[in-house]
PDB file of N, CA and C in Angstrom:
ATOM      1  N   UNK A   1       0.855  -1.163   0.000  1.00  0.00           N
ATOM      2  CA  UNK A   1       0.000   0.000   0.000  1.00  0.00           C
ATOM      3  C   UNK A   1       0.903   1.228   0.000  1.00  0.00           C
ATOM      4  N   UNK A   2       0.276   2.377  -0.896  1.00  0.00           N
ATOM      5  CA  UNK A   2       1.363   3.338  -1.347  1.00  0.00           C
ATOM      6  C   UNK A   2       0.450   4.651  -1.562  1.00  0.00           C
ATOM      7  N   UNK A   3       1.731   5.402  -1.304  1.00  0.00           N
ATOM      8  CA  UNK A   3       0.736   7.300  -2.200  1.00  0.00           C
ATOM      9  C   UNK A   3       1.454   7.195  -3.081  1.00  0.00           C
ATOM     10  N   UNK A   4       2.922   6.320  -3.322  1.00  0.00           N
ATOM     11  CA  UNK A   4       4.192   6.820  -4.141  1.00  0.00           C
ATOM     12  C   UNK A   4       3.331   6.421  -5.853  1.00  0.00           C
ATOM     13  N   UNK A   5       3.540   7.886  -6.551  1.00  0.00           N
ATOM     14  CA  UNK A   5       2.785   7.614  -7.689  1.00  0.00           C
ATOM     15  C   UNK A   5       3.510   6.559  -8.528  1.00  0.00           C
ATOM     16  N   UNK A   6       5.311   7.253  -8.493  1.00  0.00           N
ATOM     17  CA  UNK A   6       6.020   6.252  -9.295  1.00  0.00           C
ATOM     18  C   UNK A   6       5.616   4.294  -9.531  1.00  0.00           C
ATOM     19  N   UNK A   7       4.791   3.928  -8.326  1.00  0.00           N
ATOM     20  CA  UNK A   7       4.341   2.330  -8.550  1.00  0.00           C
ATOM     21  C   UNK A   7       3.349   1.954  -9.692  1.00  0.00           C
ATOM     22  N   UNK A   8       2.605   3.066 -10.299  1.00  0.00           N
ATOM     23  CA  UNK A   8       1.488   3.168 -11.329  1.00  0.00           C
ATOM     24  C   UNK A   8       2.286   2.828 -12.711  1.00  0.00           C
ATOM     25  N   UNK A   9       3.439   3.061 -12.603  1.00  0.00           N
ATOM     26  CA  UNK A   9       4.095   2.886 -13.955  1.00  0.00           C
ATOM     27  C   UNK A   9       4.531   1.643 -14.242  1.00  0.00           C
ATOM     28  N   UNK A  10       3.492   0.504 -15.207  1.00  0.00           N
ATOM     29  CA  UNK A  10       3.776   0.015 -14.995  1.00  0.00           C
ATOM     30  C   UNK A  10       5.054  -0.887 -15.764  1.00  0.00           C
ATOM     31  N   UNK A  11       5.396   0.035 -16.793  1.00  0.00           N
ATOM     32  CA  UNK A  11       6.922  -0.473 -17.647  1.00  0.00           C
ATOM     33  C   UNK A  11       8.155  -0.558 -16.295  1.00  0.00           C
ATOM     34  N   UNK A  12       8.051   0.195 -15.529  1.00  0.00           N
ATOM     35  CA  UNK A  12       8.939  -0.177 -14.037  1.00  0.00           C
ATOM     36  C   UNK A  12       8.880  -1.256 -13.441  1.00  0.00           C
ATOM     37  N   UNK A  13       7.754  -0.794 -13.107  1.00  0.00           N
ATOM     38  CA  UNK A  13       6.815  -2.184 -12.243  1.00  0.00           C
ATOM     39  C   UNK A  13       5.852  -2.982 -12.682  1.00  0.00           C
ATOM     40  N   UNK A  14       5.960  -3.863 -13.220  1.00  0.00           N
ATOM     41  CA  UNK A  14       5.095  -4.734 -13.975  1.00  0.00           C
ATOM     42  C   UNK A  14       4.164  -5.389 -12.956  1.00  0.00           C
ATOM     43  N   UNK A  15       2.966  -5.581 -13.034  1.00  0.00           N
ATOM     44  CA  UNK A  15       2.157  -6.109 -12.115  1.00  0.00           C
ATOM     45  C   UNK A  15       2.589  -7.366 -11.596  1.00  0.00           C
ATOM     46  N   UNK A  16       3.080  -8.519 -12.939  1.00  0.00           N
ATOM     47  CA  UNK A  16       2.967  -9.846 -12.655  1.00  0.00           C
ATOM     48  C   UNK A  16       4.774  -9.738 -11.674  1.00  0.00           C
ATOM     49  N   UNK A  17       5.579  -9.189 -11.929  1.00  0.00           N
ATOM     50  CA  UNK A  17       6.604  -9.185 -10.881  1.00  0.00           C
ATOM     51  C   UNK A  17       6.973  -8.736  -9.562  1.00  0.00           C
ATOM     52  N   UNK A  18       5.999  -9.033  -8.989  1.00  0.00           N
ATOM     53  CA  UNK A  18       5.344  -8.464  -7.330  1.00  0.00           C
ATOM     54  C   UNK A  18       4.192  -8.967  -6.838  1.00  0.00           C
ATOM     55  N   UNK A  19       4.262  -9.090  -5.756  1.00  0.00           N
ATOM     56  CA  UNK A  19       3.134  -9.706  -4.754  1.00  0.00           C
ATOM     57  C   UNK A  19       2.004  -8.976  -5.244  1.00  0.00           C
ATOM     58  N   UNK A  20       1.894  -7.496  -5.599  1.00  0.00           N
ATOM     59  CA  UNK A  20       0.978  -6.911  -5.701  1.00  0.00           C
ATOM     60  C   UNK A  20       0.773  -5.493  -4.804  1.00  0.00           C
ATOM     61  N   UNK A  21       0.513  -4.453  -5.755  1.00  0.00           N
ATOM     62  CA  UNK A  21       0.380  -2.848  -5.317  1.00  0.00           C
ATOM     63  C   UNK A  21      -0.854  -2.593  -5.228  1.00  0.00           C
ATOM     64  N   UNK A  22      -1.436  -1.603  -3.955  1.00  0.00           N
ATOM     65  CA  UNK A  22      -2.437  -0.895  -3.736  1.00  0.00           C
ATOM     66  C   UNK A  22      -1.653   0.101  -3.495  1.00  0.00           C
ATOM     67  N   UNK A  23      -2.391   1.156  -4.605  1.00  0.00           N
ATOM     68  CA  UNK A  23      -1.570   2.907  -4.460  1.00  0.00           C
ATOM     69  C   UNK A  23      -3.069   3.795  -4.773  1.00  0.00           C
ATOM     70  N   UNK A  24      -2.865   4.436  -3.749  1.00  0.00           N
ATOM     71  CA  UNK A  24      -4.093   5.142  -3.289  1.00  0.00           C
ATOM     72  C   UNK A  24      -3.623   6.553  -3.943  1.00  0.00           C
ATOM     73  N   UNK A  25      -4.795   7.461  -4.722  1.00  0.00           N
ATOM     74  CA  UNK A  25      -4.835   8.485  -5.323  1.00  0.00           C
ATOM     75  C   UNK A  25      -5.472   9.573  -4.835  1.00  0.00           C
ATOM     76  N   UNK A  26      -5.898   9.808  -3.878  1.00  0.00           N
ATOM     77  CA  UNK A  26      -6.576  10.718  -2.842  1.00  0.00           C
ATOM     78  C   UNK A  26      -6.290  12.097  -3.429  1.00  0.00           C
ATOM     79  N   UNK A  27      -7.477  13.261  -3.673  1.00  0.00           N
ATOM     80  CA  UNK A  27      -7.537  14.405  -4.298  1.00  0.00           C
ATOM     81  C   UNK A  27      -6.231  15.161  -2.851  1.00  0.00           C
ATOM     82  N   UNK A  28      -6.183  15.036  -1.811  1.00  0.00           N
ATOM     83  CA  UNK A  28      -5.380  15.278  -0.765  1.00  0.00           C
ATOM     84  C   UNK A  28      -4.606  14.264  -0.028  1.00  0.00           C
ATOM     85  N   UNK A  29      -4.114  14.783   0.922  1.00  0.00           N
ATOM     86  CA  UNK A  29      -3.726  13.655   1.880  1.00  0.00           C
ATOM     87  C   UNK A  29      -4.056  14.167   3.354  1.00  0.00           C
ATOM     88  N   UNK A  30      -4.927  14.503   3.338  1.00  0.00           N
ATOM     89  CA  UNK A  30      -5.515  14.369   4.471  1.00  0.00           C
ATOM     90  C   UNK A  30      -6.177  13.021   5.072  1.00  0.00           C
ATOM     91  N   UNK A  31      -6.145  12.982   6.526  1.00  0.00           N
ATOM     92  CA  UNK A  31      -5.853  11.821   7.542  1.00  0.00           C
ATOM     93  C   UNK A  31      -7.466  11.154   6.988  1.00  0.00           C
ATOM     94  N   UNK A  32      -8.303  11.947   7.140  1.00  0.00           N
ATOM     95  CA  UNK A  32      -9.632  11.690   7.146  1.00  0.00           C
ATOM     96  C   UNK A  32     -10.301  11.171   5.838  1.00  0.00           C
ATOM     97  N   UNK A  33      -9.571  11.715   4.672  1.00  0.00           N
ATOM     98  CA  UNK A  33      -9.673  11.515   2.916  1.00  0.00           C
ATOM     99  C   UNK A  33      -9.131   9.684   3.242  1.00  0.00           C
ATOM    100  N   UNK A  34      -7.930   9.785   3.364  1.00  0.00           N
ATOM    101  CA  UNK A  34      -7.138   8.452   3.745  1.00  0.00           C
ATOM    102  C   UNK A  34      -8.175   7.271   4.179  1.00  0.00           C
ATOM    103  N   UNK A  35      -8.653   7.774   5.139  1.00  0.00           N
ATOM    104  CA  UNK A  35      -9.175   6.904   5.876  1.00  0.00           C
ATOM    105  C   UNK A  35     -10.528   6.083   5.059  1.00  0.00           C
ATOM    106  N   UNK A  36     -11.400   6.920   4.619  1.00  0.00           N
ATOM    107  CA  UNK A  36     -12.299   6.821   3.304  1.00  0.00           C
ATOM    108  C   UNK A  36     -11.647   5.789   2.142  1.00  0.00           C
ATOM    109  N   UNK A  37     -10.658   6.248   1.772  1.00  0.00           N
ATOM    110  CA  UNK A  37     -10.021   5.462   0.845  1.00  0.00           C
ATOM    111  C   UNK A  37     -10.110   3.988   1.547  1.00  0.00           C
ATOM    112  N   UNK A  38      -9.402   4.075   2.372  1.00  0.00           N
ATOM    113  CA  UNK A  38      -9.594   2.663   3.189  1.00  0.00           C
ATOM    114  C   UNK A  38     -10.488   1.777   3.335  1.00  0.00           C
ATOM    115  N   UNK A  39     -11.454   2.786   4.090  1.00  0.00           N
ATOM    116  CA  UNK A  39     -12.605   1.471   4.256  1.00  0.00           C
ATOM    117  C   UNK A  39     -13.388   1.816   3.008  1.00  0.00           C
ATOM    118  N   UNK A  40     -13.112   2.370   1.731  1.00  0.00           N
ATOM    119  CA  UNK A  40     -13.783   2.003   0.364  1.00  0.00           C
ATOM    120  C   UNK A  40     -13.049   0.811  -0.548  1.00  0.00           C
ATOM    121  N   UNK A  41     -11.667   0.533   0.035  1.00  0.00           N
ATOM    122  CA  UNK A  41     -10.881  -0.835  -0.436  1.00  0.00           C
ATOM    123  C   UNK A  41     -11.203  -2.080   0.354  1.00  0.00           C
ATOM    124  N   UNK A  42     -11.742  -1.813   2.190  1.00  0.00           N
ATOM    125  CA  UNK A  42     -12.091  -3.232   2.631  1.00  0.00           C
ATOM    126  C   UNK A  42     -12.543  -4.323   2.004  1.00  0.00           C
ATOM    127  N   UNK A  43     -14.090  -3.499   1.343  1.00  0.00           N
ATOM    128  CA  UNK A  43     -14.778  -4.834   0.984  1.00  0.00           C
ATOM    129  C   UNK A  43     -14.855  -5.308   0.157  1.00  0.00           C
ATOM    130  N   UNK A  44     -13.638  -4.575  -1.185  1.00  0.00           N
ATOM    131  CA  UNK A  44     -13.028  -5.194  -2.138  1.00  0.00           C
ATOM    132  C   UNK A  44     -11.826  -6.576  -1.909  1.00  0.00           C
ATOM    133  N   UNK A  45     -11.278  -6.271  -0.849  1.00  0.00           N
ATOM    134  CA  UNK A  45     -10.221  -6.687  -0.331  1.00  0.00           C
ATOM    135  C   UNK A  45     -10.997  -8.428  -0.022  1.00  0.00           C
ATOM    136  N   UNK A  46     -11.875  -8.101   0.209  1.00  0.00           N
ATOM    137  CA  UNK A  46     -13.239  -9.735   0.985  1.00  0.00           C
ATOM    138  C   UNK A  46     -13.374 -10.527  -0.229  1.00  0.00           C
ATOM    139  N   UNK A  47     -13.418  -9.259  -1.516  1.00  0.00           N
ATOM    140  CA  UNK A  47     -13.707 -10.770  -2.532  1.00  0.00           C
ATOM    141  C   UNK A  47     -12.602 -10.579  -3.820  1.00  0.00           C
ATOM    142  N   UNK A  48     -11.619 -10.457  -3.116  1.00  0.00           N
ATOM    143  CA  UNK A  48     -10.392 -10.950  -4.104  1.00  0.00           C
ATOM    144  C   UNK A  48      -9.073 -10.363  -3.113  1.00  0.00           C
ATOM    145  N   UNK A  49      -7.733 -10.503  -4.080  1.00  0.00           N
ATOM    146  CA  UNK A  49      -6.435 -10.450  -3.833  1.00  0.00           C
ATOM    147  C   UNK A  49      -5.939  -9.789  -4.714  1.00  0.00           C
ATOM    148  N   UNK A  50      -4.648  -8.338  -4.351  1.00  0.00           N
ATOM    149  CA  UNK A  50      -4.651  -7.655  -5.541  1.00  0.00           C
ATOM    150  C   UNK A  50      -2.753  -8.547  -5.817  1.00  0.00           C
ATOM    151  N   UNK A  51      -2.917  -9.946  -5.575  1.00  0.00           N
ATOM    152  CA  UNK A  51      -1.630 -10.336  -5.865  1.00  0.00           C
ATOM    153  C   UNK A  51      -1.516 -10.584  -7.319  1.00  0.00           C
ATOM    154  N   UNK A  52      -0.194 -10.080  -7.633  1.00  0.00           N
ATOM    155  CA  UNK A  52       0.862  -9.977  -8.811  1.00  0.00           C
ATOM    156  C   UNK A  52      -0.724  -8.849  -9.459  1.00  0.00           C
ATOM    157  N   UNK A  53      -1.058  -8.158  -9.390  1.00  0.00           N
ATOM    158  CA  UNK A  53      -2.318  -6.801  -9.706  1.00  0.00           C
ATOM    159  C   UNK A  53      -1.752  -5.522  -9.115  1.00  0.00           C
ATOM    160  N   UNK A  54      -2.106  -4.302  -9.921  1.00  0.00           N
ATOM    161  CA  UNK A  54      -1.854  -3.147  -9.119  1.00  0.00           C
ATOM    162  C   UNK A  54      -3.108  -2.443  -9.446  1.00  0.00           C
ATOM    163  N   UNK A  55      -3.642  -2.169  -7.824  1.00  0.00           N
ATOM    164  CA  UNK A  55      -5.101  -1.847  -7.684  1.00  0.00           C
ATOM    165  C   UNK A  55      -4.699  -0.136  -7.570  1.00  0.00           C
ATOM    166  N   UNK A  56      -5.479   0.958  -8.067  1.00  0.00           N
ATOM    167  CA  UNK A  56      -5.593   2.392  -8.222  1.00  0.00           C
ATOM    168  C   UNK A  56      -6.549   2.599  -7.347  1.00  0.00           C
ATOM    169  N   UNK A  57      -6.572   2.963  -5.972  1.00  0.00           N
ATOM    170  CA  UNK A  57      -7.783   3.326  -5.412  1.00  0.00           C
ATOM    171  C   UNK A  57      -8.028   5.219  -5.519  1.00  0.00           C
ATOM    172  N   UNK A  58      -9.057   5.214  -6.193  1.00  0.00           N
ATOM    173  CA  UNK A  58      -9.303   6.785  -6.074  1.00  0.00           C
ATOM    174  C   UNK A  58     -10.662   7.101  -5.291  1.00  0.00           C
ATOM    175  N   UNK A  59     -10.713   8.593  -5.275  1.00  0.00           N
ATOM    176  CA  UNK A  59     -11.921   8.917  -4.534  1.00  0.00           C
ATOM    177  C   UNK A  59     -13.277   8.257  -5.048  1.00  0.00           C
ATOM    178  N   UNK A  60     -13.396   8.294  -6.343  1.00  0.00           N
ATOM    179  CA  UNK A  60     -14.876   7.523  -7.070  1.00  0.00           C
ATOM    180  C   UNK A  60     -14.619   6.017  -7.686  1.00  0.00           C
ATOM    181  N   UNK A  61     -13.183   5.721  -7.541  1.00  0.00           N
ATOM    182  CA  UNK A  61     -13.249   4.337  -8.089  1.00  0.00           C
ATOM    183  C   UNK A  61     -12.375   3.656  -8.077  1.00  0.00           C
ATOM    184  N   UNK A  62     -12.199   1.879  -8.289  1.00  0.00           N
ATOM    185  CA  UNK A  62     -11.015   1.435  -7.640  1.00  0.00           C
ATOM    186  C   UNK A  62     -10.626   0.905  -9.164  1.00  0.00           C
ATOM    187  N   UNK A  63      -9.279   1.159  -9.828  1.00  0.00           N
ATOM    188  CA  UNK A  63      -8.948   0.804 -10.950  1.00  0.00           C
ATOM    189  C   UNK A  63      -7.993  -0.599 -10.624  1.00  0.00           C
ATOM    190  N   UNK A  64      -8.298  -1.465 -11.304  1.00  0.00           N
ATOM    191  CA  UNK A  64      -7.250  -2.760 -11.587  1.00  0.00           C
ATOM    192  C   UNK A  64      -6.705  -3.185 -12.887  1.00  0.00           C
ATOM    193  N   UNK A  65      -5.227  -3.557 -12.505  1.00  0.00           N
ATOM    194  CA  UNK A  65      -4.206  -3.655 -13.525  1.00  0.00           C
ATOM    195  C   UNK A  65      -3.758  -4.671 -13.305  1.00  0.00           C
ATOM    196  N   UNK A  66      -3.457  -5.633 -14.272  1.00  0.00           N
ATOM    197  CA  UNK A  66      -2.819  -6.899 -14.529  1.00  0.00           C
ATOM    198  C   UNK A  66      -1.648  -6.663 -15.329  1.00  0.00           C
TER     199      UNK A  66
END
């Protein structure tokens, strides 16, 4: 789990060569924005695994990359 944008790229970081990235895109970084982000990834988190995936969580939507 990350703010670091550089993990989105994925010619760097290829999805399938890693356990798997969640990098959160929050319009801020405020504690409280954060936190939202969070429990809007829980109950994604219940019905899958973002392994060897890099999941984009933003304020309106959670993007996935293989």
């Amino acid at each position: 789990m990350t703010l670091d944008l550089d993990f989105a790229n994925v010619q760097a970081y290829p999805p399938s060569s890693h356990s798997g990235v969640i990098l959160f895109r929050p319009k801020s970084q405020h504690k409280a924005l954060l936190i939202d982000l969070l429990a809007r990834l829980v109950p994604v988190l219940t019905r899958g695994s973002p392994e060897r995936q890099l999941w984009i969580v933003e304020n309106d939507r959670i993007r996935i990359r293989q």
